[in-house]
N, C-alpha and C. Protein backbone atom coordinates (compact mmCIF):
# COMPACT_ATOMS: atom_id res chain seq x y z
N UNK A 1 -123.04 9.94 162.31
CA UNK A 1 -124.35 10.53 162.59
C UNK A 1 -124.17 11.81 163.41
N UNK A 2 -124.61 12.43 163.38
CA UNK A 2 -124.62 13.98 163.31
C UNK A 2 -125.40 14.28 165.19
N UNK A 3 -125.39 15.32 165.74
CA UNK A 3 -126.28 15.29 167.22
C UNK A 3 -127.48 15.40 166.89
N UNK A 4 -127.82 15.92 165.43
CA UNK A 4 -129.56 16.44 165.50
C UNK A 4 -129.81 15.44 165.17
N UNK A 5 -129.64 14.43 164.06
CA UNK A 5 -129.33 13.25 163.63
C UNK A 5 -129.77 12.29 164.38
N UNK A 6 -129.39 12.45 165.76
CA UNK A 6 -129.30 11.17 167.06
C UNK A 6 -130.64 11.50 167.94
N UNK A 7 -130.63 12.77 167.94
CA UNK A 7 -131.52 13.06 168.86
C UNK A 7 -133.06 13.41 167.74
N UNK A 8 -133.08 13.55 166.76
CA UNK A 8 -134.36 12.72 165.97
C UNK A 8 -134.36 11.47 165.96
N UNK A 9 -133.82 10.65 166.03
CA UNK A 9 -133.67 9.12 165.87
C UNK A 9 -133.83 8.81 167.26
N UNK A 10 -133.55 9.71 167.79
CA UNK A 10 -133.76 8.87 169.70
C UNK A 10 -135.50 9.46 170.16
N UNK A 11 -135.40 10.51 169.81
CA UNK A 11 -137.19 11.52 170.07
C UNK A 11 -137.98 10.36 168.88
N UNK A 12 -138.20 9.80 167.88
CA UNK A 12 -138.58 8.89 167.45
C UNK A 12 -139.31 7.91 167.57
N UNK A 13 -137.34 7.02 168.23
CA UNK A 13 -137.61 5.68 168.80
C UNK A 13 -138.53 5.54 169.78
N UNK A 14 -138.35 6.70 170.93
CA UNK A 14 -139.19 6.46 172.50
C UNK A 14 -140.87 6.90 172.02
N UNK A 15 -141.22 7.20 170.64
CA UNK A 15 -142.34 7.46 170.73
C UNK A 15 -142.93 9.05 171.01
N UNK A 16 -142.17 9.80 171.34
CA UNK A 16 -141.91 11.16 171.67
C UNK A 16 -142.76 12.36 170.43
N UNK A 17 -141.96 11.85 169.38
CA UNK A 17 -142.43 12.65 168.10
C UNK A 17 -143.45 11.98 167.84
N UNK A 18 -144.39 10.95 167.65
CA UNK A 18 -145.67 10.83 167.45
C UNK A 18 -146.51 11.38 168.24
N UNK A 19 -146.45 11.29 169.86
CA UNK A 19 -146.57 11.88 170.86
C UNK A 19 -147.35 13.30 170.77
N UNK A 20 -145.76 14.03 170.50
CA UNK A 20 -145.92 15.46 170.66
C UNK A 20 -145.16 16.24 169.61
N UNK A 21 -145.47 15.98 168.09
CA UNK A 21 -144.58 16.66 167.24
C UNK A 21 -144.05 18.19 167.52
N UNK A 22 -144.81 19.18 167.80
CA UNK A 22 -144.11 20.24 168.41
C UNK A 22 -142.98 20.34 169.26
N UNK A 23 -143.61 19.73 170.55
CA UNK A 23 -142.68 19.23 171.47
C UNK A 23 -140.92 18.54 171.16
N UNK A 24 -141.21 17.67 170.33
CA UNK A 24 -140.28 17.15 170.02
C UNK A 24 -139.08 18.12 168.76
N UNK A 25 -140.29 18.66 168.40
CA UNK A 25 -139.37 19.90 167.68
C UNK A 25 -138.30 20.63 167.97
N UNK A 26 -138.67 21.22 169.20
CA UNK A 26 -138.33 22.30 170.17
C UNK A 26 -136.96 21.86 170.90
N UNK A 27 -137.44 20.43 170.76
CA UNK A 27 -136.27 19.92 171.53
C UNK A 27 -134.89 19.39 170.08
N UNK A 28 -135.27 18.93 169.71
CA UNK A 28 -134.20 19.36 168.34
C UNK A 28 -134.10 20.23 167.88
N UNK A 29 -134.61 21.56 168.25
CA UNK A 29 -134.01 23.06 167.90
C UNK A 29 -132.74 23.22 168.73
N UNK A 30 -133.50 22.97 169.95
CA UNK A 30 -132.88 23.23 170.70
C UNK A 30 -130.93 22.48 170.86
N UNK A 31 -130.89 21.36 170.71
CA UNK A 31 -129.68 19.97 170.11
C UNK A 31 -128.93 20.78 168.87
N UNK A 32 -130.33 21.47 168.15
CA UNK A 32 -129.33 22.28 166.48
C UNK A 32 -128.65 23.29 167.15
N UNK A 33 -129.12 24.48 167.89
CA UNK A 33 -128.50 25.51 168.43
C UNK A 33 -127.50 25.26 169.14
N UNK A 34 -127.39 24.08 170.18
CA UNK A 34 -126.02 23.62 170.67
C UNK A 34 -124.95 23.08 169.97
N UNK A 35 -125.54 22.50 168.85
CA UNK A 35 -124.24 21.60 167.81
C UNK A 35 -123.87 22.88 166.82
N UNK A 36 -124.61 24.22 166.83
CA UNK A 36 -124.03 25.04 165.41
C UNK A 36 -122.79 25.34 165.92
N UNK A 37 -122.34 25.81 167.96
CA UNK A 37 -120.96 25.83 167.52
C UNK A 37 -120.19 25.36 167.39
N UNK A 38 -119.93 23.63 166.74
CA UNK A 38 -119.37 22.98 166.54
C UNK A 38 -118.01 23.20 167.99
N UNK A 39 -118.71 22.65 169.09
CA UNK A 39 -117.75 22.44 170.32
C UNK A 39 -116.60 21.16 169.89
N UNK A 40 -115.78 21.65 171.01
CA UNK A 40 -114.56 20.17 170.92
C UNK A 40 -115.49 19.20 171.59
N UNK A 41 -114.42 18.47 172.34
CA UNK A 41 -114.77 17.29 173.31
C UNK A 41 -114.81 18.97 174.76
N UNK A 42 -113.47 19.28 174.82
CA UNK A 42 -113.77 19.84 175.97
C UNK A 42 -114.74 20.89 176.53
N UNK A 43 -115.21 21.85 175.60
CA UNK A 43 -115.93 22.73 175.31
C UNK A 43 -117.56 22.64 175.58
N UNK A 44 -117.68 21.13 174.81
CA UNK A 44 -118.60 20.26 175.07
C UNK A 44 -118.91 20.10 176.79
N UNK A 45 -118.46 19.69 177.22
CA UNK A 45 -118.71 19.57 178.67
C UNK A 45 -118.73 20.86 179.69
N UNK A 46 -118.05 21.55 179.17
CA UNK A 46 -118.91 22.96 180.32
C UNK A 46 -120.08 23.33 179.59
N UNK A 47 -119.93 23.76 177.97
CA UNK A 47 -121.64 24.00 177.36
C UNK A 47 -122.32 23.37 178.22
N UNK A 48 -122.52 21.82 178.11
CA UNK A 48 -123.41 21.08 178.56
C UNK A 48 -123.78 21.36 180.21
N UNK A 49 -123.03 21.27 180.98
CA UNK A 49 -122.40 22.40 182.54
C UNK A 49 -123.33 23.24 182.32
N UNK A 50 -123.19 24.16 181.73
CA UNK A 50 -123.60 25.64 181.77
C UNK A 50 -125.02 25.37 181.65
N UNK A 51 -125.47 24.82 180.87
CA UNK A 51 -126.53 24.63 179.71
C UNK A 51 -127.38 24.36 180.87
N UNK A 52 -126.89 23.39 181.59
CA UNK A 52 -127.87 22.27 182.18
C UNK A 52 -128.08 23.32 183.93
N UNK A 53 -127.44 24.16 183.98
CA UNK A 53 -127.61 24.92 184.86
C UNK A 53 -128.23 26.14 185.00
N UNK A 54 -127.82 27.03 183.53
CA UNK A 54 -129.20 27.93 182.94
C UNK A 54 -130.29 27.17 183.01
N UNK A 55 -131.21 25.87 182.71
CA UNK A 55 -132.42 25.84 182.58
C UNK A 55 -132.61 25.69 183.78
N UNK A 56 -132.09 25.18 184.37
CA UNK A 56 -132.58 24.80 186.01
C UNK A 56 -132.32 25.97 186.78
N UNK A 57 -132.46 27.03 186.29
CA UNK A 57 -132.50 28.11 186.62
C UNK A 57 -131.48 28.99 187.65
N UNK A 58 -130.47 27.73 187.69
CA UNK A 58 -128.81 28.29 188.61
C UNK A 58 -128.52 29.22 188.17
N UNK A 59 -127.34 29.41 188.88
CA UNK A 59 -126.10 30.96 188.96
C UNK A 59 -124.86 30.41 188.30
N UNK A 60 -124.17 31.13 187.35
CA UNK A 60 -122.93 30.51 186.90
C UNK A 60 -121.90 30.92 187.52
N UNK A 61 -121.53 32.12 188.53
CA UNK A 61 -120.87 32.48 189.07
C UNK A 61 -121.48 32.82 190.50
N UNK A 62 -120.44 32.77 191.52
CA UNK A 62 -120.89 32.77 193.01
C UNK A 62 -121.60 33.76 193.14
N UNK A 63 -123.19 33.83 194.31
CA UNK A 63 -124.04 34.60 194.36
C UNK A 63 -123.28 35.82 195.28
N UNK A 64 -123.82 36.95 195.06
CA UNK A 64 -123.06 38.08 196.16
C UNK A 64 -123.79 38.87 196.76
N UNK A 65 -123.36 39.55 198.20
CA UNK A 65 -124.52 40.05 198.91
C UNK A 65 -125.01 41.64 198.31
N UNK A 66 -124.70 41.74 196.99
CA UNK A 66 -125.39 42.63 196.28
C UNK A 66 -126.99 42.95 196.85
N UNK A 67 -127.56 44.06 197.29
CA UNK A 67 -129.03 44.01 197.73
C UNK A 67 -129.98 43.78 196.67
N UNK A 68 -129.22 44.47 195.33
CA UNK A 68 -130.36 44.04 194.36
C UNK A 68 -130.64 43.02 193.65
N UNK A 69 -129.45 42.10 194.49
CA UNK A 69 -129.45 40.62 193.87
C UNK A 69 -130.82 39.36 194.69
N UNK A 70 -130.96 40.98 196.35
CA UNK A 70 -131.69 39.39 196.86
C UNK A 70 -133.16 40.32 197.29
N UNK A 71 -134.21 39.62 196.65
CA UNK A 71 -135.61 40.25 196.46
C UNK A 71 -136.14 40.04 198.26
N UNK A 72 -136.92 41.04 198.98
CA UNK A 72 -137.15 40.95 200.37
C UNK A 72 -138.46 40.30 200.13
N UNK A 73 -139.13 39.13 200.76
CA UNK A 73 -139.94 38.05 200.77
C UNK A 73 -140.40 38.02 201.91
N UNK A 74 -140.06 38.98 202.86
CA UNK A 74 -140.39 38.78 204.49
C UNK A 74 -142.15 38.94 204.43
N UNK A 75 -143.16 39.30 203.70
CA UNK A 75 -144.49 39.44 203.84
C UNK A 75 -144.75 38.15 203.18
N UNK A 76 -144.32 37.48 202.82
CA UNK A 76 -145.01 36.26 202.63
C UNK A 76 -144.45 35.28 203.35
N UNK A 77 -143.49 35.37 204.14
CA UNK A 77 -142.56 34.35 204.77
C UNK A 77 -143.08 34.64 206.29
N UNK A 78 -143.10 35.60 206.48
CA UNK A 78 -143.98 36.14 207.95
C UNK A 78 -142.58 35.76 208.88
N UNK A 79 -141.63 36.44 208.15
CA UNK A 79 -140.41 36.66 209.01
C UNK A 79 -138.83 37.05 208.27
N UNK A 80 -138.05 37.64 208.86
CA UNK A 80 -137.29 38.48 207.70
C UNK A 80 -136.82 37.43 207.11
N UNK A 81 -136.84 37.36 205.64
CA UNK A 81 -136.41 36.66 204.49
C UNK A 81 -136.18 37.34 202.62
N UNK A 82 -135.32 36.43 202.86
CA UNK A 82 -134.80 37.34 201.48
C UNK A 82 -134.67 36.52 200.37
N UNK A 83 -134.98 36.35 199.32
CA UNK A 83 -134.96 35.30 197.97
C UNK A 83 -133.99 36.01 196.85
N UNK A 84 -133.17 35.10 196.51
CA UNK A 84 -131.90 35.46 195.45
C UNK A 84 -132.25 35.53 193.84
N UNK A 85 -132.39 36.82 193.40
CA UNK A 85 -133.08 36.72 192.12
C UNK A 85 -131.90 36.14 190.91
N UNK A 86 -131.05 35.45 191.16
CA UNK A 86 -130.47 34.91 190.29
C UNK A 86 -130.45 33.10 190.46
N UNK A 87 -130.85 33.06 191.88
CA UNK A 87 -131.10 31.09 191.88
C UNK A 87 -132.32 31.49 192.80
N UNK A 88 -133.30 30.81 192.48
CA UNK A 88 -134.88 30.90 193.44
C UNK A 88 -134.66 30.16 194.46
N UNK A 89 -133.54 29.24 194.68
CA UNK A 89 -133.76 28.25 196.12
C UNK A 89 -132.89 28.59 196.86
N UNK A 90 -131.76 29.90 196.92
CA UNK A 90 -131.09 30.45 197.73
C UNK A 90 -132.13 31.19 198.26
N UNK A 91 -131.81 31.31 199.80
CA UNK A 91 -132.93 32.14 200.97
C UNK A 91 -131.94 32.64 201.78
N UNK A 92 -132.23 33.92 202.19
CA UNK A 92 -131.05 34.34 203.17
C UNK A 92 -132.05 35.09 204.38
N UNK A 93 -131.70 35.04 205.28
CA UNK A 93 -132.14 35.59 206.48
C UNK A 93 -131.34 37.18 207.02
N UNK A 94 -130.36 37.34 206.34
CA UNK A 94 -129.95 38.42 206.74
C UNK A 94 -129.36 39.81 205.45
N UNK A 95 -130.05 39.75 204.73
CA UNK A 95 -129.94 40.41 203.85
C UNK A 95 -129.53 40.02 202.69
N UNK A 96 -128.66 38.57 202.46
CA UNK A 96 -128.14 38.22 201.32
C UNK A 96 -126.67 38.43 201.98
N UNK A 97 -126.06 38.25 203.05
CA UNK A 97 -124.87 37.92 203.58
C UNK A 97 -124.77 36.98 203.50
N UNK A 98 -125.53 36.05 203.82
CA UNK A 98 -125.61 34.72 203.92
C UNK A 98 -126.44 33.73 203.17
N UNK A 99 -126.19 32.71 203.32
CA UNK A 99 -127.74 31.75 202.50
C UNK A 99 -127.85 30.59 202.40
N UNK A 100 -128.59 29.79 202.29
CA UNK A 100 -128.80 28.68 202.26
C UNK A 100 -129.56 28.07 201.24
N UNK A 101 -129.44 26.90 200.58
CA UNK A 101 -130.13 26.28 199.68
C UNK A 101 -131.42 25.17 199.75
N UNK A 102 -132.49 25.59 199.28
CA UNK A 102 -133.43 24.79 199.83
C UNK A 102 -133.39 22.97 199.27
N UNK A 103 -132.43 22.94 198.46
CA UNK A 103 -132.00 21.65 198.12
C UNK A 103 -130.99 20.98 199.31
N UNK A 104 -130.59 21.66 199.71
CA UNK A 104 -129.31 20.84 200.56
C UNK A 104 -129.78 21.34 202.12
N UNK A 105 -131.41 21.25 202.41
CA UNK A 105 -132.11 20.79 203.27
C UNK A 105 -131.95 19.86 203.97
N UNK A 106 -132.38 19.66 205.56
CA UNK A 106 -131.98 18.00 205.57
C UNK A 106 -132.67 18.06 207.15
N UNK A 107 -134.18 18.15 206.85
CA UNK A 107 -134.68 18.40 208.13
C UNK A 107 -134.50 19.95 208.37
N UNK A 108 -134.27 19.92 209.89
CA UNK A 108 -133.92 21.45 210.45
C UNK A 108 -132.19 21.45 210.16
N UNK A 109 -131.75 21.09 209.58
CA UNK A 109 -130.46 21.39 209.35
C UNK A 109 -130.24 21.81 207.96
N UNK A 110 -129.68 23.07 207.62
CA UNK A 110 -129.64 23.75 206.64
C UNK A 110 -127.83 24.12 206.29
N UNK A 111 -127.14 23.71 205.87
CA UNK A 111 -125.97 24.20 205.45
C UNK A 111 -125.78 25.59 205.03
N UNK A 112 -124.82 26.88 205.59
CA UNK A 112 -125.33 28.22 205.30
C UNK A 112 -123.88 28.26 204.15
N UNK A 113 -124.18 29.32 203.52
CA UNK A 113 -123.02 29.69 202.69
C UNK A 113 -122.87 31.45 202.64
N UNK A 114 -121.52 31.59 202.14
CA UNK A 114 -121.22 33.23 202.85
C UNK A 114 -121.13 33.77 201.36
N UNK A 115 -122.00 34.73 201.16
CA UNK A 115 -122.31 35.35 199.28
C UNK A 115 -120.66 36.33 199.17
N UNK A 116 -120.29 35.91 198.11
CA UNK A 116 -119.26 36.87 197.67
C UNK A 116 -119.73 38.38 197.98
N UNK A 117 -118.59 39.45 198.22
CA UNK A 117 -118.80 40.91 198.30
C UNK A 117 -118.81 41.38 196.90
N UNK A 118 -119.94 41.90 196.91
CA UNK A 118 -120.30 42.80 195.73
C UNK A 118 -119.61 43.76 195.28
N UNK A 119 -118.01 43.75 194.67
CA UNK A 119 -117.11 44.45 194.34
C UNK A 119 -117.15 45.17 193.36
N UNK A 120 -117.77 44.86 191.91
CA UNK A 120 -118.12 45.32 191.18
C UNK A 120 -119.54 45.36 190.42
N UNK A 121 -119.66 46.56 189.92
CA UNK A 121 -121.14 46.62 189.48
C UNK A 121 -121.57 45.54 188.46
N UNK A 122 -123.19 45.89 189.06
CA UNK A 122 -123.90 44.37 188.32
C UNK A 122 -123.39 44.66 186.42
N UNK A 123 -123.73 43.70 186.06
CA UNK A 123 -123.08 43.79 184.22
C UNK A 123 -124.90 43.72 183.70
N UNK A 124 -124.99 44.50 183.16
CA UNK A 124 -126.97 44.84 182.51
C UNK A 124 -126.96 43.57 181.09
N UNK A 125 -127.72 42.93 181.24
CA UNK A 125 -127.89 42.15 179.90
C UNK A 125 -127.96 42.85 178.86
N UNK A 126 -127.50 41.75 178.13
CA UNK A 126 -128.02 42.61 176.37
C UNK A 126 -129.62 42.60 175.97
N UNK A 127 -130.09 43.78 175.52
CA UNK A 127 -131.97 43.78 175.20
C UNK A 127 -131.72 42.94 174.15
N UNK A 128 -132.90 42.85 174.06
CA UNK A 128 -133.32 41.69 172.46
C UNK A 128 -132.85 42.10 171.46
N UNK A 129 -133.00 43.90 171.33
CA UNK A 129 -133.01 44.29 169.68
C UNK A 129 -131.79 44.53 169.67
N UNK A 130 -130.64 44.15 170.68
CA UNK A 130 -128.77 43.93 170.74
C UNK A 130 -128.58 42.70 170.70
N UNK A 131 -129.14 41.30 171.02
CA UNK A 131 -128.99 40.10 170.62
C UNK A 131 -128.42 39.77 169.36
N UNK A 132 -127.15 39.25 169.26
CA UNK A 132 -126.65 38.83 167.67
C UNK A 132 -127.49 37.30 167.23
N UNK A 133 -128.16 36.80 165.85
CA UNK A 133 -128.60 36.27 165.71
C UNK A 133 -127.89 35.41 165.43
N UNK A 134 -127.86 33.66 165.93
CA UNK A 134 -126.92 32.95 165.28
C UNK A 134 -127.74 31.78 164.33
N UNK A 135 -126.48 31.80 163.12
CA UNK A 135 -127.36 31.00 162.25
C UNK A 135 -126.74 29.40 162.85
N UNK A 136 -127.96 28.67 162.57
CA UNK A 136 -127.70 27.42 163.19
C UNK A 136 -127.90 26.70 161.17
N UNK A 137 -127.96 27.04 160.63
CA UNK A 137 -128.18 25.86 159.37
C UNK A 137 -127.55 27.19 158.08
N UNK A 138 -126.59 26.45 157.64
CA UNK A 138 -126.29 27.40 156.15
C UNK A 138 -126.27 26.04 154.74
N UNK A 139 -127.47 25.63 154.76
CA UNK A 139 -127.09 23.73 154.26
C UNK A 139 -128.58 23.63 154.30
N UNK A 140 -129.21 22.56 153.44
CA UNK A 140 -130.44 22.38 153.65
C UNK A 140 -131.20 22.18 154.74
N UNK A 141 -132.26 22.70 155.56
CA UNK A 141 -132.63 22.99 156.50
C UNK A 141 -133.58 20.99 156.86
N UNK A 142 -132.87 20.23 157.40
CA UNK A 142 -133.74 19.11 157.94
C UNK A 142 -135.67 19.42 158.16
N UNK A 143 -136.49 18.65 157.54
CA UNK A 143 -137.94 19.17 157.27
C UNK A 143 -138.35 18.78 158.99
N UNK A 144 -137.60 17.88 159.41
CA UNK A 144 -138.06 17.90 160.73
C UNK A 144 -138.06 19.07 161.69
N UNK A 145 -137.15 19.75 161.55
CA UNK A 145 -136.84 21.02 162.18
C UNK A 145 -137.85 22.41 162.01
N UNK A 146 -138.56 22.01 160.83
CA UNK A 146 -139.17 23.43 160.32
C UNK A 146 -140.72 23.05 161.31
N UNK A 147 -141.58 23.80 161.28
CA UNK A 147 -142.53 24.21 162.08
C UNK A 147 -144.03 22.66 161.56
N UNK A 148 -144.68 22.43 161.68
CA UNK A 148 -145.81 22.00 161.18
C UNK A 148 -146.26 22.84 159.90
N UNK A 149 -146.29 22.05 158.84
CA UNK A 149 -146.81 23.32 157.30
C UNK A 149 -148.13 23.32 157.34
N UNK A 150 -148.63 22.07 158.25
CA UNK A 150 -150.32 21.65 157.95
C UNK A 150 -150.81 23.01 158.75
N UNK A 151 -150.08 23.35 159.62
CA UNK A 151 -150.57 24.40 160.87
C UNK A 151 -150.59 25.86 160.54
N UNK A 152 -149.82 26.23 159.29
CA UNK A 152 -149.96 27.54 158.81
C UNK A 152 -150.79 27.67 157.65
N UNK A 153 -151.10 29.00 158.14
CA UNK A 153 -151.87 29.25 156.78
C UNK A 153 -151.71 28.82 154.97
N UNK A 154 -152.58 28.43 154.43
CA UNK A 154 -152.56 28.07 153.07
C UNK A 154 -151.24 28.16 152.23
N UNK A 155 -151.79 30.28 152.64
CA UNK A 155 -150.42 30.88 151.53
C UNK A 155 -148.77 30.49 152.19
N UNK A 156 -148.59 30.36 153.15
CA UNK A 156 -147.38 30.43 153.44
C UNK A 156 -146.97 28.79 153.55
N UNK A 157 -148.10 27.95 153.30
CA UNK A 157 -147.54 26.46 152.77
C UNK A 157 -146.74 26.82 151.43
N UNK A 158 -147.63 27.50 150.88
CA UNK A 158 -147.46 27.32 149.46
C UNK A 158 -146.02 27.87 148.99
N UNK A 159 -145.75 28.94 150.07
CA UNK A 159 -144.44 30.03 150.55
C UNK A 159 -143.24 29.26 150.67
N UNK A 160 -143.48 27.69 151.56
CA UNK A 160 -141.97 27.58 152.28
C UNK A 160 -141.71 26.80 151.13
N UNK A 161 -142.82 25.65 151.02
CA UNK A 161 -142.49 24.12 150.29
C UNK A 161 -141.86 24.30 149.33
N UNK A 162 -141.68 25.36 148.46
CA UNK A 162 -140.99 25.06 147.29
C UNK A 162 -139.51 25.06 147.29
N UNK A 163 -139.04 25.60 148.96
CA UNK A 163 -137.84 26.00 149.23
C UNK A 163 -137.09 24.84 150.09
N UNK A 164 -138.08 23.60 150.10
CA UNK A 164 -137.60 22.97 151.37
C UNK A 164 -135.97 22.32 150.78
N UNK A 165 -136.10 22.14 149.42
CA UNK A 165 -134.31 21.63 149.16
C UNK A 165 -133.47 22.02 148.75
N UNK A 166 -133.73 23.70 149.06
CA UNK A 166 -132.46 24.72 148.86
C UNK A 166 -131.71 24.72 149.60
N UNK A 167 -130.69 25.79 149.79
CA UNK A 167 -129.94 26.18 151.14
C UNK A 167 -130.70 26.95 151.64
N UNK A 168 -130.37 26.70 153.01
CA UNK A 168 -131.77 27.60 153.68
C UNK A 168 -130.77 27.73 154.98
N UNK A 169 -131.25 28.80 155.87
CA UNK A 169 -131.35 29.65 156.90
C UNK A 169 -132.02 29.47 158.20
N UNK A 170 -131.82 29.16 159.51
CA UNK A 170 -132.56 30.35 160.67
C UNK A 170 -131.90 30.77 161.52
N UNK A 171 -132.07 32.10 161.72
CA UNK A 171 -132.17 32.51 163.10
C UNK A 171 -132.23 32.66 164.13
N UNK A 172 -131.59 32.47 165.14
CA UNK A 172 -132.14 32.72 166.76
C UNK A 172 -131.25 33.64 167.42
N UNK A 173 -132.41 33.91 168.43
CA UNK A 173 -132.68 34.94 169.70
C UNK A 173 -132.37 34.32 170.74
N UNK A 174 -131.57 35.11 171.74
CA UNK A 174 -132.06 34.25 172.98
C UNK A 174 -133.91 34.61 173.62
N UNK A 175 -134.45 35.19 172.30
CA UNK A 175 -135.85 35.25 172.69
C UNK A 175 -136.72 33.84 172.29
N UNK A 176 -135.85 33.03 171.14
CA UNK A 176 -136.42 31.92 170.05
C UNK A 176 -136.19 32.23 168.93
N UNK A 177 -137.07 31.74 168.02
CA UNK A 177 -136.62 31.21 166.32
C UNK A 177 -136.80 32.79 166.01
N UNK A 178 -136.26 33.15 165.03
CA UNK A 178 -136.72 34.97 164.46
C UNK A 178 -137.23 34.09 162.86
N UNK A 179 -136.61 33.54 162.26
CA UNK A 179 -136.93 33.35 160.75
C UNK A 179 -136.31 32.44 160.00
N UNK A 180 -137.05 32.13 158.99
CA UNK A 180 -136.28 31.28 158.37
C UNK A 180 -136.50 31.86 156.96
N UNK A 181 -134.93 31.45 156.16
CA UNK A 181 -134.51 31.92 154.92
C UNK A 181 -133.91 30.92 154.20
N UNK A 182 -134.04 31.51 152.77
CA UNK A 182 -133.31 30.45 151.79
C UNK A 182 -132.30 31.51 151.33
N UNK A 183 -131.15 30.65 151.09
CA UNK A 183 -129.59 31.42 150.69
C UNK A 183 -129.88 31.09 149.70
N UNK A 184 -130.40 30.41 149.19
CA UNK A 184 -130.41 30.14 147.30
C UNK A 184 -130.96 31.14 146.87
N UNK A 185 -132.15 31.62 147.14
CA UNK A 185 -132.92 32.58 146.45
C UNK A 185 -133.31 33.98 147.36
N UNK A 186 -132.32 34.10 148.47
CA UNK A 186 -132.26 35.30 148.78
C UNK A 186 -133.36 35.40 149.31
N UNK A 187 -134.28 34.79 150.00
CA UNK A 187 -135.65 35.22 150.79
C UNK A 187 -135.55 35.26 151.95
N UNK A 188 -136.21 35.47 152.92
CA UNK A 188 -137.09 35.35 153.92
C UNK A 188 -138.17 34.77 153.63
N UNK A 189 -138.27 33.45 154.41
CA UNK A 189 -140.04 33.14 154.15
C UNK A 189 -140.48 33.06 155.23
N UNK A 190 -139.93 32.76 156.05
CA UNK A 190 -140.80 32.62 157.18
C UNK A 190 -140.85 33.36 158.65
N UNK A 191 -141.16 33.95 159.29
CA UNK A 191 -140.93 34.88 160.80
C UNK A 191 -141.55 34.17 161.52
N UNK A 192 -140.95 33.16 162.64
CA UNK A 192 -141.77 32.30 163.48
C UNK A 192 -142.73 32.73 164.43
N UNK A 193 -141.94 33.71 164.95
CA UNK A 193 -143.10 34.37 165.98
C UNK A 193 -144.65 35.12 165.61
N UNK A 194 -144.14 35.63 164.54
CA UNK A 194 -145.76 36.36 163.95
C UNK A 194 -146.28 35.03 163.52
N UNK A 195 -146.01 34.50 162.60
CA UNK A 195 -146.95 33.34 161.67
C UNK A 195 -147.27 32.28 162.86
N UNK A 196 -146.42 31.63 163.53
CA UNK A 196 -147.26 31.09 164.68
C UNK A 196 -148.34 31.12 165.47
N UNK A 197 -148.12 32.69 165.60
CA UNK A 197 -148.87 33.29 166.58
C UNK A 197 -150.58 33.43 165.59
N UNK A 198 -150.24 33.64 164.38
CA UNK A 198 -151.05 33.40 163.39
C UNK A 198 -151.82 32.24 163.09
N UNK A 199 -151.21 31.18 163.00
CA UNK A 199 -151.18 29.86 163.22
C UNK A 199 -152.50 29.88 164.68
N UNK A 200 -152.01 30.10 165.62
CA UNK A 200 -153.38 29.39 166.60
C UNK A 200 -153.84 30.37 166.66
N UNK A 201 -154.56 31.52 165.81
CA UNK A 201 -155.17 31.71 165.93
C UNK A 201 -156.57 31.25 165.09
C-alpha cells in the first residue's frame, strides 16, 4: 500500500473525509507531494524533520543577530523588544544578540540563547514565477485527489471527466496546485487557482 493509499484509508476510517471532503483533500495532496520524491528510509526522516518544522513555522538553521532578521516590537511590548522574523516565538531584548523562546518559558525563568553572527548575506528566496513545478502524478491521477467536480462549473465537469482514466498530470508551487493535465492527450484541463476561485463564486 502506497502513502497516499494509507493516508486515504486512514482520513476515511476516522470519519475525516465525510466530515470535510476538501479538507481531507488537501491533506492527501499534501502526503502526494511528499511521497513524489520517492525518499529512502533515511531521507524520510529529516523530510519529515524539516517538514514538521516549516509548518510550525521554525528556523532550519540557527537564528543570527542579522538586524533584518529581528522585526523591532518595542511599541507594542511597551519596552525594548525585538521579534525574529524567521521563528515568531524567538524575542530578544537586545537587538537579536540574544533570545529566548517563548516555549521554553517556565514562569519568570526564560533560558537565553546567543544568535549566530551574521557572516554572510541573507540568501533572497526564489519568486513564484522562478519556482520549478514538481510533478507529483505521471500515472492515472487517484479521483480522490482531484478537486470536487460537483463544485465546478458545468463545462469544466464535462472538461475533466472524460480524462479521469488517462495518464494525467499536476503541478505544484510552493504557492499550491497550478494544474492539472492529461499526458495521453496532451491537455491542460484544469488551472486550480482560477477555476476554484470560480467555483465559490
Amino acid at each position: 500500500m502506497s502513502l497516499v493509499e494509507h493516508a486515504r484509508r486512514e482520513l476515511t476510517q476516522c470519519g475525516q473525509y465525510a466530515e470535510d471532503p476538501a479538507y481531507a483533500q488537501s491533506i492527501i495532496a499534501a502526503v502526494a507531494a511528499f511521497a513524489s520524491y520517492g525518499h529512502s528510509g533515511g531521507s524520510a526522516g529529516i523530510a519529515i524533520h524539516q517538514l514538521t518544522t516549516l509548518l510550525q513555522l521554525g528556523n532550519l538553521s540557527p537564528l543570527t543577530d542579522d538586524p533584518d532578521e529581528w522585526h523591532n516590537v518595542t511599541d507594542k511590548a511597551g519596552e525594548e523588544l525585538w521579534q525574529n522574523r524567521r521563528n515568531s516565538e524567538a524575542f530578544s531584548t537586545d537587538g537579536g544578540k540574544t533570545y529566548y523562546l517563548l516555549s521554553e518559558r517556565d514562569g519568570d525563568n526564560r533560558p537565553m540563547h546567543t544568535s549566530e553572527p551574521a557572516t554572510a548575506p541573507p540568501r533572497t528566496p526564489p519568486q513564484a514565477d522562478e519556482l520549478m513545478p514538481v510533478a507529483l502524478y505521471t500515472h492515472k491521477l487517484p479521483k480522490s485527489l482531484l478537486p470536487d467536480l460537483d463544485l465546478l462549473p458545468t463545462e469544466l465537469q464535462t472538461t475533466v471527466r472524460p480524462h479521469l482514466d488517462h495518464r494525467t498530470w499536476v503541478e505544484e508551487s510552493a504557492l499550491g496546485w497550478r494544474s492539472i493535465g492529461c499526458t495521453t492527450c496532451g491537455e491542460t484541463l484544469w488551472t486550480v487557482g482560477e477555476e476554484r476561485a470560480e467555483a465559490d463564486q
